[in-house]
PDB file of N, CA and C in Angstrom:
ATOM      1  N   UNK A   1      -1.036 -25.888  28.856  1.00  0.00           N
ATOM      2  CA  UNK A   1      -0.955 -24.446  29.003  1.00  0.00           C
ATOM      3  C   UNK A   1      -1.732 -23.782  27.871  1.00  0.00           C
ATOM      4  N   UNK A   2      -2.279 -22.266  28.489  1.00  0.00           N
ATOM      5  CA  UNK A   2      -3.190 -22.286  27.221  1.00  0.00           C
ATOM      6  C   UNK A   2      -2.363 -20.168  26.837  1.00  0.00           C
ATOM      7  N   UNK A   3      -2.139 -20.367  25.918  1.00  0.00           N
ATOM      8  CA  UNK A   3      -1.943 -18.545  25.595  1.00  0.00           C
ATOM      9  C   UNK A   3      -3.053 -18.157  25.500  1.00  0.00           C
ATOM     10  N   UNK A   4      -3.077 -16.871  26.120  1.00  0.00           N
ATOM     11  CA  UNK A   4      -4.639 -15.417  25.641  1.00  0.00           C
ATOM     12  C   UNK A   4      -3.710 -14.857  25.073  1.00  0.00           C
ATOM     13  N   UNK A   5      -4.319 -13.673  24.173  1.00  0.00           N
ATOM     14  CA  UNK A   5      -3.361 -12.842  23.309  1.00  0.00           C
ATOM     15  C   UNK A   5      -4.704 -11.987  23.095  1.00  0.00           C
ATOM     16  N   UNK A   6      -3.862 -10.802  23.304  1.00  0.00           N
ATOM     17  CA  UNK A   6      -4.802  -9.441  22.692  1.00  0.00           C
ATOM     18  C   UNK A   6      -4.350  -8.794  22.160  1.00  0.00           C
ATOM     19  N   UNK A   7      -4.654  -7.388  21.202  1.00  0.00           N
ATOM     20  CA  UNK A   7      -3.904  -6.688  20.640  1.00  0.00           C
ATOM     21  C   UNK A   7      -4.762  -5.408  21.319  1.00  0.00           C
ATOM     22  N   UNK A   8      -4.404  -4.859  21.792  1.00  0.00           N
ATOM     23  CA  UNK A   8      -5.228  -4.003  22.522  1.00  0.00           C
ATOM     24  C   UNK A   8      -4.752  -2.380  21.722  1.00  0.00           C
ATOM     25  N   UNK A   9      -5.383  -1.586  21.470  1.00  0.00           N
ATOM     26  CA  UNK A   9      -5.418  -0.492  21.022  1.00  0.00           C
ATOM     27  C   UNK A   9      -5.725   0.422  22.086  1.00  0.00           C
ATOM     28  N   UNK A  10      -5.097   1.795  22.212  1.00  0.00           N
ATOM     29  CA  UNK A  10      -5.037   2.831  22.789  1.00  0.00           C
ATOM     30  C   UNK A  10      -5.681   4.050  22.189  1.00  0.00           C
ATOM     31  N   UNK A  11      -6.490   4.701  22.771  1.00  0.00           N
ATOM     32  CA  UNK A  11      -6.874   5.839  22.693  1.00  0.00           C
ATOM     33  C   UNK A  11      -5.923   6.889  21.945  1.00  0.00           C
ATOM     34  N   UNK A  12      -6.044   7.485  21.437  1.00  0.00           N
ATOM     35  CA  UNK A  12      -4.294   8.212  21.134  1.00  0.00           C
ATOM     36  C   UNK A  12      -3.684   8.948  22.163  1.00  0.00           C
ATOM     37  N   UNK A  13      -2.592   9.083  22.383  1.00  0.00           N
ATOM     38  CA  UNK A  13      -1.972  10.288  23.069  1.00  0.00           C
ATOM     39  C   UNK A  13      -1.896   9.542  24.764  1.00  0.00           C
ATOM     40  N   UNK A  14      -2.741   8.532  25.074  1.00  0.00           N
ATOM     41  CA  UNK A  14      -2.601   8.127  26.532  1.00  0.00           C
ATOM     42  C   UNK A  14      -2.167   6.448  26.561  1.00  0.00           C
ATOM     43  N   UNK A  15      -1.291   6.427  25.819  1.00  0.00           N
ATOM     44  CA  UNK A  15      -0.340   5.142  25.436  1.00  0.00           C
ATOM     45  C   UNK A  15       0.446   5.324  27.474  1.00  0.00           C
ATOM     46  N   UNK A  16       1.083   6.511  27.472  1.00  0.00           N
ATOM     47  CA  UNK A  16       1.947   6.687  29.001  1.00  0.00           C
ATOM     48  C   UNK A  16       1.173   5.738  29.898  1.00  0.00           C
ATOM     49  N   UNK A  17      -0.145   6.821  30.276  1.00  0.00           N
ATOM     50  CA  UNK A  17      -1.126   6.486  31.317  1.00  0.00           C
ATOM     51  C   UNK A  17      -1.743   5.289  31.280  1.00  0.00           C
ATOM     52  N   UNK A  18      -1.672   4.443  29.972  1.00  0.00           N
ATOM     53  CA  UNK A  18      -1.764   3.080  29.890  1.00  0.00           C
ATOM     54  C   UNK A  18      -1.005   2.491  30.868  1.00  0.00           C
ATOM     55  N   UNK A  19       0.418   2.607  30.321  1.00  0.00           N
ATOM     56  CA  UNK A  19       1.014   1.666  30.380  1.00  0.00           C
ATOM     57  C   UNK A  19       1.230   1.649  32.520  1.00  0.00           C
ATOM     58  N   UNK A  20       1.212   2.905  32.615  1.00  0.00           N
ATOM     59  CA  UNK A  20       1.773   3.068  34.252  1.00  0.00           C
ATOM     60  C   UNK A  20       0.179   2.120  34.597  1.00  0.00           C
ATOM     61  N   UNK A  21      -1.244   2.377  34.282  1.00  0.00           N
ATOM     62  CA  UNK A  21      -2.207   1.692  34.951  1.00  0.00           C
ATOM     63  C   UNK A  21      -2.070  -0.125  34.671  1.00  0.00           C
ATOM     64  N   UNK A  22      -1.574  -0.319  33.681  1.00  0.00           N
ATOM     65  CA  UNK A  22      -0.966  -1.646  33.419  1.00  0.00           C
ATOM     66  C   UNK A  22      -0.430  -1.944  34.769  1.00  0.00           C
ATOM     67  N   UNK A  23       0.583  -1.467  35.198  1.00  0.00           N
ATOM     68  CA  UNK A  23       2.020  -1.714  35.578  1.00  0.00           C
ATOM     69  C   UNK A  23       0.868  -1.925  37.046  1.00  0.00           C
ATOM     70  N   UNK A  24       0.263  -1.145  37.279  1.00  0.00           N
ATOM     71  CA  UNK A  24      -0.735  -1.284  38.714  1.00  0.00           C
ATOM     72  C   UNK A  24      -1.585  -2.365  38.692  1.00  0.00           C
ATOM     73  N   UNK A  25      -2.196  -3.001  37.358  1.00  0.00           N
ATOM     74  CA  UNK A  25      -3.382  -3.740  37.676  1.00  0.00           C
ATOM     75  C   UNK A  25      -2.763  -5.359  37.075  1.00  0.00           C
ATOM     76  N   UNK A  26      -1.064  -5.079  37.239  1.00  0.00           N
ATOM     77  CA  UNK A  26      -0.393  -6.356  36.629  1.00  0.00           C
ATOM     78  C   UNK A  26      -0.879  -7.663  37.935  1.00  0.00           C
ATOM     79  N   UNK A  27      -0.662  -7.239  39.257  1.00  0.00           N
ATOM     80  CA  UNK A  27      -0.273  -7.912  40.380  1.00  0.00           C
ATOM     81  C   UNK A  27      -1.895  -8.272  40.764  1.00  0.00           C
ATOM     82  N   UNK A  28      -3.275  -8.018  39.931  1.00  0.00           N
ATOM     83  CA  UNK A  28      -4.330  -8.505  39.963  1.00  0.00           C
ATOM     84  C   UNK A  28      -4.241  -9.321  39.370  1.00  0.00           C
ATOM     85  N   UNK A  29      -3.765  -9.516  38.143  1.00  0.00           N
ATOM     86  CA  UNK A  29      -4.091 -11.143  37.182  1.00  0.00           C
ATOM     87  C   UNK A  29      -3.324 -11.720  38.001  1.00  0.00           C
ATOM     88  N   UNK A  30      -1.791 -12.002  38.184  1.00  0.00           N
ATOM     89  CA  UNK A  30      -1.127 -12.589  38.802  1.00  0.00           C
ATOM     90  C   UNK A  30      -1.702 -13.547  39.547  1.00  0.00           C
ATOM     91  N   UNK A  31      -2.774 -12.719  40.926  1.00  0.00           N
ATOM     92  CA  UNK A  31      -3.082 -13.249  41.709  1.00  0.00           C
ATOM     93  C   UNK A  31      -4.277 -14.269  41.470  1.00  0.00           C
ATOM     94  N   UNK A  32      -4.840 -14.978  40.390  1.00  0.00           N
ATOM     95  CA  UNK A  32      -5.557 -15.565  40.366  1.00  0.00           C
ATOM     96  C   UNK A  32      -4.765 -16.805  39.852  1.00  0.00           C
ATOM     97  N   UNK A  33      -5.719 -17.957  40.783  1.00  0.00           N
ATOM     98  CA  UNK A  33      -5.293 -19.263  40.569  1.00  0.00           C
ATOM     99  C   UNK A  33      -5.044 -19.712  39.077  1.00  0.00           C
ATOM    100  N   UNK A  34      -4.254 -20.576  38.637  1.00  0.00           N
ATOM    101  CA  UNK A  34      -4.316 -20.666  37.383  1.00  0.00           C
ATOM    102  C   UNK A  34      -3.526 -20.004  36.742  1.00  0.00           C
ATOM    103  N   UNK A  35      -3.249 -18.683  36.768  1.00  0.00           N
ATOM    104  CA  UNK A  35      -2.405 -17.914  36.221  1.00  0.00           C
ATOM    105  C   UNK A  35      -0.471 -18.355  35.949  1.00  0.00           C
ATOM    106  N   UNK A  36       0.028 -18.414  35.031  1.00  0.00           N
ATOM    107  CA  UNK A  36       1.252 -18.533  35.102  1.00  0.00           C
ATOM    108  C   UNK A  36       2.336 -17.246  35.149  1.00  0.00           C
ATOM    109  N   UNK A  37       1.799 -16.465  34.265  1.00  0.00           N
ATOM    110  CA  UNK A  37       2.552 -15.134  33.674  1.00  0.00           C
ATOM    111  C   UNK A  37       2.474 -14.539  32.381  1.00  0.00           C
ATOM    112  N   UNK A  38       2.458 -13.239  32.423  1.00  0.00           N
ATOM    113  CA  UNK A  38       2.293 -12.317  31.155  1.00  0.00           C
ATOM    114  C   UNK A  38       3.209 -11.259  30.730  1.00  0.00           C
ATOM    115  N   UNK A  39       2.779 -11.129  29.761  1.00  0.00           N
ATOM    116  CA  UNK A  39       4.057  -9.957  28.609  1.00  0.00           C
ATOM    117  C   UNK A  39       3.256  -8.595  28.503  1.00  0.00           C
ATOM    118  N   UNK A  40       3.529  -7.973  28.107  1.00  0.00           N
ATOM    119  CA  UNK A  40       3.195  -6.710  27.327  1.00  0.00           C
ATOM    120  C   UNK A  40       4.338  -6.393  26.633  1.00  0.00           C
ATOM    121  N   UNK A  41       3.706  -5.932  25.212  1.00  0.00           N
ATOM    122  CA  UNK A  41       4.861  -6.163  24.028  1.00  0.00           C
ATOM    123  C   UNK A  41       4.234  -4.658  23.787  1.00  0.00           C
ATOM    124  N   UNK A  42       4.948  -3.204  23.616  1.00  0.00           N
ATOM    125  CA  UNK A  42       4.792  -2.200  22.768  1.00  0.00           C
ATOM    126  C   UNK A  42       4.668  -2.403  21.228  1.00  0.00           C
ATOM    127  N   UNK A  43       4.068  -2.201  20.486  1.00  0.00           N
ATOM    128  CA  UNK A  43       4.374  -2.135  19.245  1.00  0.00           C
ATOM    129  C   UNK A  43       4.908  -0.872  18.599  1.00  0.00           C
ATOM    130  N   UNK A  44       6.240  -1.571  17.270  1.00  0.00           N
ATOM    131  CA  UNK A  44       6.655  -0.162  16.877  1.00  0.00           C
ATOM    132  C   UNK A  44       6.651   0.488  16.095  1.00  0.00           C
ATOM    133  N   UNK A  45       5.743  -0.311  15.230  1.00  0.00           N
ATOM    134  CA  UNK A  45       4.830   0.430  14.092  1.00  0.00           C
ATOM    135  C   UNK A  45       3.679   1.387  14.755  1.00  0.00           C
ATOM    136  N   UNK A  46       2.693   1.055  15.439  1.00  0.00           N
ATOM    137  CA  UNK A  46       1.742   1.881  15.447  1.00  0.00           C
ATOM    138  C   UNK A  46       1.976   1.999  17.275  1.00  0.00           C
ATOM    139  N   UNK A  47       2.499   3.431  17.330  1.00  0.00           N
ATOM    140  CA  UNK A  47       2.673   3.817  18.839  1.00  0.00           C
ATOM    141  C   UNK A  47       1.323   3.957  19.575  1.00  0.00           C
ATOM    142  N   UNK A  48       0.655   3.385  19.835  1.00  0.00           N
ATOM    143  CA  UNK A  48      -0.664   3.199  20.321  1.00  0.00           C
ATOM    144  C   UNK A  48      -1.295   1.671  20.665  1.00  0.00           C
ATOM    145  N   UNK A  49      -0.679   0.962  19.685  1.00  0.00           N
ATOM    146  CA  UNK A  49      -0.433  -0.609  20.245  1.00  0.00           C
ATOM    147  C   UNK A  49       0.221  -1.279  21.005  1.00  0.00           C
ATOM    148  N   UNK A  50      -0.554  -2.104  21.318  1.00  0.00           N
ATOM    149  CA  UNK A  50       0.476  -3.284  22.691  1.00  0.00           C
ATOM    150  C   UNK A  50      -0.638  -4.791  22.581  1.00  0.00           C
ATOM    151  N   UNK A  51       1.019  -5.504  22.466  1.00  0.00           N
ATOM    152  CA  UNK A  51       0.320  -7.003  22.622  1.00  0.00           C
ATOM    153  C   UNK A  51       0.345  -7.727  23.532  1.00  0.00           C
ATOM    154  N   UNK A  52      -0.521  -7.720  24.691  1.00  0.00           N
ATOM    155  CA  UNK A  52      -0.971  -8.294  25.580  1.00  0.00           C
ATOM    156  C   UNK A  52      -0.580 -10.066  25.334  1.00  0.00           C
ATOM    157  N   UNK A  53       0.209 -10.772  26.013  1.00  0.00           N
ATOM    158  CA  UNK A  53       0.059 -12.270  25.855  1.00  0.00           C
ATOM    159  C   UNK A  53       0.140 -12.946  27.529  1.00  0.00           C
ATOM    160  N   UNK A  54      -0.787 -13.731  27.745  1.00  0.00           N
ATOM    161  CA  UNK A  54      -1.264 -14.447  29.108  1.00  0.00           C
ATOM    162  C   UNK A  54      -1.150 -16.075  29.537  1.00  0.00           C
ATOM    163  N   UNK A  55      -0.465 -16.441  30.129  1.00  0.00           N
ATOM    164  CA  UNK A  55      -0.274 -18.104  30.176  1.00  0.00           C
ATOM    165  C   UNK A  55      -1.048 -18.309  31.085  1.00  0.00           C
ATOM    166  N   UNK A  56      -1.564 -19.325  30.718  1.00  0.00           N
ATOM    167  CA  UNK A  56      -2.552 -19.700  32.317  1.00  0.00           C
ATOM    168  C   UNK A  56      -2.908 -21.393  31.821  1.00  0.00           C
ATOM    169  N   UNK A  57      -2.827 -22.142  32.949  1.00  0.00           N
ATOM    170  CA  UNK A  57      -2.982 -23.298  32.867  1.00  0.00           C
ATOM    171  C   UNK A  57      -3.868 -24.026  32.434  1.00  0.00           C
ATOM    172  N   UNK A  58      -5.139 -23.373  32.226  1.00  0.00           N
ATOM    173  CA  UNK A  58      -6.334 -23.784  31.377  1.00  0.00           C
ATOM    174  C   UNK A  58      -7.145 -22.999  30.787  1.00  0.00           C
ATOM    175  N   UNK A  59      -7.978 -23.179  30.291  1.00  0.00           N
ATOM    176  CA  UNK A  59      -9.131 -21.946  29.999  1.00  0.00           C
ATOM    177  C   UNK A  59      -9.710 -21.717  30.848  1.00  0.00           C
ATOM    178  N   UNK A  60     -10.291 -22.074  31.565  1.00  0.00           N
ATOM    179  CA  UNK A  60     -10.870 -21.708  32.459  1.00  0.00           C
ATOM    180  C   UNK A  60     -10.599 -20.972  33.722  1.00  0.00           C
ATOM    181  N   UNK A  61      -9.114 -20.762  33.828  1.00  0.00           N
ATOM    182  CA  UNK A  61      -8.582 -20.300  34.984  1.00  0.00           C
ATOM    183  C   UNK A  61      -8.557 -18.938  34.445  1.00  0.00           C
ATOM    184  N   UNK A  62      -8.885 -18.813  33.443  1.00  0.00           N
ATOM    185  CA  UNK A  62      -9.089 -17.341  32.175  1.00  0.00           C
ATOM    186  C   UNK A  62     -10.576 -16.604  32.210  1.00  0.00           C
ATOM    187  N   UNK A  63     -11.486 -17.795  31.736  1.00  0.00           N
ATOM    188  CA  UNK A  63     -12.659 -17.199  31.146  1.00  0.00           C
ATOM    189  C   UNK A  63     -13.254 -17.454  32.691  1.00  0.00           C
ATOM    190  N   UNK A  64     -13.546 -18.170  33.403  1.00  0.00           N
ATOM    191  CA  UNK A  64     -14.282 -18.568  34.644  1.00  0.00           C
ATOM    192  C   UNK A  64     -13.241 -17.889  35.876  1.00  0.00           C
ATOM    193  N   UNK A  65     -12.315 -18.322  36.208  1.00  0.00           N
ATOM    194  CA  UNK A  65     -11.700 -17.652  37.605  1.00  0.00           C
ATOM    195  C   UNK A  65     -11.166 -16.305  37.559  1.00  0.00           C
ATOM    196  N   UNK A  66     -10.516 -15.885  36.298  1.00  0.00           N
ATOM    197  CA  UNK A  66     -10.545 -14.274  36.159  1.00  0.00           C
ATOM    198  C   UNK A  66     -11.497 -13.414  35.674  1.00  0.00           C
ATOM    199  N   UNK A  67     -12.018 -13.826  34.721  1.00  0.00           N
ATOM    200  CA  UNK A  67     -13.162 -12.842  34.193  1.00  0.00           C
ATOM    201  C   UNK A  67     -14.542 -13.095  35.126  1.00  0.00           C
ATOM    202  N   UNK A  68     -14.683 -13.616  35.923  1.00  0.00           N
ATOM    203  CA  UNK A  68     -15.900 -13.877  36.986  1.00  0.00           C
ATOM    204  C   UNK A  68     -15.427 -13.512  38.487  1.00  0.00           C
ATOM    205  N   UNK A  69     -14.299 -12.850  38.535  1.00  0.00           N
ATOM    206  CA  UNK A  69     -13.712 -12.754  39.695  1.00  0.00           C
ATOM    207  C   UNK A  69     -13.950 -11.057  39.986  1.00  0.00           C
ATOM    208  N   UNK A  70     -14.031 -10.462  41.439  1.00  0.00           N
ATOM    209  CA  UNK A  70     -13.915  -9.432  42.238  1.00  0.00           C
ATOM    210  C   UNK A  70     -12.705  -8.990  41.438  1.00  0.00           C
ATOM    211  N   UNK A  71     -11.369  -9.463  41.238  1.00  0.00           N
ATOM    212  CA  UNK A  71     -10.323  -8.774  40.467  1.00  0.00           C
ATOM    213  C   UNK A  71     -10.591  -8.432  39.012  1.00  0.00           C
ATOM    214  N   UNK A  72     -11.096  -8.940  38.835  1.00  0.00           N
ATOM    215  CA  UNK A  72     -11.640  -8.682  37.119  1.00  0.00           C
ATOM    216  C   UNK A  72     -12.397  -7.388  36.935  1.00  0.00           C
ATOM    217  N   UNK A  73     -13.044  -7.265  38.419  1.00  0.00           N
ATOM    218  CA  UNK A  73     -13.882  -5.673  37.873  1.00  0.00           C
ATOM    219  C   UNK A  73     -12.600  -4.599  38.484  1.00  0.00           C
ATOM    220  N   UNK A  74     -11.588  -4.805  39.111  1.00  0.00           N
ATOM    221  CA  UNK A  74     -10.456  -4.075  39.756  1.00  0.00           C
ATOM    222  C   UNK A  74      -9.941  -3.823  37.952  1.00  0.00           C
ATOM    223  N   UNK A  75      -9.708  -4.624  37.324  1.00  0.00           N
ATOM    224  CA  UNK A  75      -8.784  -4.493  36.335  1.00  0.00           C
ATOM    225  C   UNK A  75      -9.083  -3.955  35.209  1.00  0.00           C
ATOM    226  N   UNK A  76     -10.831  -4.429  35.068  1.00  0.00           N
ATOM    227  CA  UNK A  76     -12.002  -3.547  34.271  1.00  0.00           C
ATOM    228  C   UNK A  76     -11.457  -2.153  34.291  1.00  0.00           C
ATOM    229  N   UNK A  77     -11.683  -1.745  35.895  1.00  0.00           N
ATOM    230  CA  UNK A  77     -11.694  -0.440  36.444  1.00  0.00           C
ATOM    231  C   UNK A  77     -10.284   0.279  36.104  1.00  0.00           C
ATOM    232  N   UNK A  78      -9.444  -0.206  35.807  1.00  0.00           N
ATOM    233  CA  UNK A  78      -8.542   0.581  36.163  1.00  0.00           C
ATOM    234  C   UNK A  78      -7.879   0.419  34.147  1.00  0.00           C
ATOM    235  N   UNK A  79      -8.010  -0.756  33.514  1.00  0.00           N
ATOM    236  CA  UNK A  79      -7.787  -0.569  32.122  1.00  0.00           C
ATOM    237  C   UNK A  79      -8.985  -0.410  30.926  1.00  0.00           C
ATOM    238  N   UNK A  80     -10.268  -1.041  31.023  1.00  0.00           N
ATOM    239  CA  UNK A  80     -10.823  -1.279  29.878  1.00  0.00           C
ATOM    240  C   UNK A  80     -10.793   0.440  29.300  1.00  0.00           C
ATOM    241  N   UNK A  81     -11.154   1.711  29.605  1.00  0.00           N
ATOM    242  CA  UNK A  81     -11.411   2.936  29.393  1.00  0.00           C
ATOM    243  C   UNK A  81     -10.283   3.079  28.424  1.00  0.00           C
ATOM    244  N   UNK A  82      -9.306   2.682  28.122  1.00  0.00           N
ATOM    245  CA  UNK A  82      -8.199   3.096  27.711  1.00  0.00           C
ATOM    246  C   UNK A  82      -8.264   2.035  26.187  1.00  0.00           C
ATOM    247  N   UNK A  83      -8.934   1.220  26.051  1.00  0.00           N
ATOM    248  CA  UNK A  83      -9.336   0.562  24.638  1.00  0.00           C
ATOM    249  C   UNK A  83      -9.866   1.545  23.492  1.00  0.00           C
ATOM    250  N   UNK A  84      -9.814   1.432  22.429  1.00  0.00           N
ATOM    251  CA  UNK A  84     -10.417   1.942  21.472  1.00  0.00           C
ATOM    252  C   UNK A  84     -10.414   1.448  19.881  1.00  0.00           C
ATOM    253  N   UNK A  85     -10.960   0.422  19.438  1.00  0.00           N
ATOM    254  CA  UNK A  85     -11.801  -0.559  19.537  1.00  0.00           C
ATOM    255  C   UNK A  85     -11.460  -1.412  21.354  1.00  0.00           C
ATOM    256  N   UNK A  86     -12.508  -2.174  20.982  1.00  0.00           N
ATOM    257  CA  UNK A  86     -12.616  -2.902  22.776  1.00  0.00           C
ATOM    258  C   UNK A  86     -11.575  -4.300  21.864  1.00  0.00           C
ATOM    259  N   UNK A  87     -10.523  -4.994  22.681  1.00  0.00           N
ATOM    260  CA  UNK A  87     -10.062  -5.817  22.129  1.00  0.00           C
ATOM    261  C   UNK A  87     -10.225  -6.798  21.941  1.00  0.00           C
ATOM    262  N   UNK A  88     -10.530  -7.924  20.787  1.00  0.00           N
ATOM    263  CA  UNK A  88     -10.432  -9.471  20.880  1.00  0.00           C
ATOM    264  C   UNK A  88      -9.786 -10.235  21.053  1.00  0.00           C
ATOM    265  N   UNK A  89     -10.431 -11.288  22.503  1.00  0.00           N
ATOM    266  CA  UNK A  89      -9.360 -11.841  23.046  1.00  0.00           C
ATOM    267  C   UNK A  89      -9.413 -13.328  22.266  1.00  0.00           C
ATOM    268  N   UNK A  90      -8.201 -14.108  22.080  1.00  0.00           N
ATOM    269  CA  UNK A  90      -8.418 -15.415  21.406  1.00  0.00           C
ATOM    270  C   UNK A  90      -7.479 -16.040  22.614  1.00  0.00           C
ATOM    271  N   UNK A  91      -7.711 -17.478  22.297  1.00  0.00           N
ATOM    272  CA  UNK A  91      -6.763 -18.353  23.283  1.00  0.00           C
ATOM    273  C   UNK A  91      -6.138 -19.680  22.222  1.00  0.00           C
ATOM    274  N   UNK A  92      -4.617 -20.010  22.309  1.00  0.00           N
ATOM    275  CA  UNK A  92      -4.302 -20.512  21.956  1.00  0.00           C
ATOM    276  C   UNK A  92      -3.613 -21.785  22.495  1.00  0.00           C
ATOM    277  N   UNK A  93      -3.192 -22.941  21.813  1.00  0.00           N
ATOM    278  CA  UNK A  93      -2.504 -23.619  22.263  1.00  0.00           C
ATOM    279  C   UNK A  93      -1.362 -23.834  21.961  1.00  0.00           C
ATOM    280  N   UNK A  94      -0.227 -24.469  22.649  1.00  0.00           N
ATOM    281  CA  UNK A  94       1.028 -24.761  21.710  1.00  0.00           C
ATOM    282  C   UNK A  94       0.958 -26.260  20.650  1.00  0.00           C
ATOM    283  N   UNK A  95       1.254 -26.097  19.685  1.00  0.00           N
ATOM    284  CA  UNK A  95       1.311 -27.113  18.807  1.00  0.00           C
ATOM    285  C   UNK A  95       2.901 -27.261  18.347  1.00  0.00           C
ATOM    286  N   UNK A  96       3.609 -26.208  18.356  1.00  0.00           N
ATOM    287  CA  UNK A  96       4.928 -26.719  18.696  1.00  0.00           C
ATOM    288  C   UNK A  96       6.150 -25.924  18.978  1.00  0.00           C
ATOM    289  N   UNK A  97       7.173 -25.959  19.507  1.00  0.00           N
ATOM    290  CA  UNK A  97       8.081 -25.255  20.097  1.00  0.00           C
ATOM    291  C   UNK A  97       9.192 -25.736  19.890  1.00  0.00           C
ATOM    292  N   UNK A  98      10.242 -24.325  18.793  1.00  0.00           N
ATOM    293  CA  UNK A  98      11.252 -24.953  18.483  1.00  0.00           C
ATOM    294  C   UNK A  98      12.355 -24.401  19.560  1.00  0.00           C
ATOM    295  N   UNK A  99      13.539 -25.187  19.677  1.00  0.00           N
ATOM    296  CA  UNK A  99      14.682 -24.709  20.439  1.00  0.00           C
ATOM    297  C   UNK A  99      14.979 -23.365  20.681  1.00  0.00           C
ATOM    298  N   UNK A 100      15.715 -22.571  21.315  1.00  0.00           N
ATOM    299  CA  UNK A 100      15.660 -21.041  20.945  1.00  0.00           C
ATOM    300  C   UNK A 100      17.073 -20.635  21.225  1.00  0.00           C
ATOM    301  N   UNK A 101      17.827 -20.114  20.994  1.00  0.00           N
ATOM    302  CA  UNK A 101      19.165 -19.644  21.294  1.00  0.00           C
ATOM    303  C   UNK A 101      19.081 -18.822  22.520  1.00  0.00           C
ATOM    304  N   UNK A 102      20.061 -19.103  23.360  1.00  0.00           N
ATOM    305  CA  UNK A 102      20.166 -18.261  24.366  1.00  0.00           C
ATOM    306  C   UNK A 102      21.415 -17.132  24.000  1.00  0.00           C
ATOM    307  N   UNK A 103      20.876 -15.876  24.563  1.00  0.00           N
ATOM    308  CA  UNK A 103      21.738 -14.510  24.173  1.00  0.00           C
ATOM    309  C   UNK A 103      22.650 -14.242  25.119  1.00  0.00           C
TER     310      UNK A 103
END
C-alpha cells in the first residue's frame, strides 16, 4: 500500500467552497482502479489548511491511472483553482504500524 499526502492550502476566505467541491469530486478518485480510500483532515492552526491523505495500492494506480485519467481533469476542474501555493504531493510507505486503542 502506498500513502499520497498533501497539504493543500486554500485561497483565504473559500476554505467552505472547498470543502463542499471536495465533498463532489470525492466519488471521482474513488472510482479509479487501485484506489483504496482517503481522509481530509482540516487543520486547526491555520484555518485555510487541509491534509489531504490517499491509499492506493501502488504508485502507479496514483501517478499513471489517476493523474492520466478523464477523471483527473474532472477533479482538476472542479479543485486545483482553490490551491494557493499549488500543493506537493509525496508518496509514502508504511515502515511500521503500532497497535492503536480502540475508543
Amino acid at each position: 500500500m502506498i500513502l499520497e499526502m498533501a497539504v493543500l492550502n486554500i485561497r483565504a476566505g473559500e476554505s467552505q467552497e472547498f470543502a463542499r467541491a471536495f465533498n463532489r469530486a470525492s466519488p471521482l478518485i474513488a472510482s479509479i482502479p487501485g484506489y483504496v480510500a482517503h481522509e481530509l483532515h482540516h487543520c486547526l492552526e491555520t484555518p485555510d489548511r487541509y491534509l489531504l491523505l490517499v491509499t492506493w495500492e501502488t504508485l502507479e494506480a496514483h501517478t499513471i491511472g489517476f493523474r492520466q485519467s478523464a477523471v483527473y481533469q474532472e477533479w482538476k476542474a472542479l479543485l486545483h483553482h482553490f490551491y494557493e501555493p499549488f500543493p506537493v504531493v509525496e508518496h509514502f510507505e508504511r515502515v511500521l504500524q503500532w497497535p492503536t486503542k480502540t475508543v
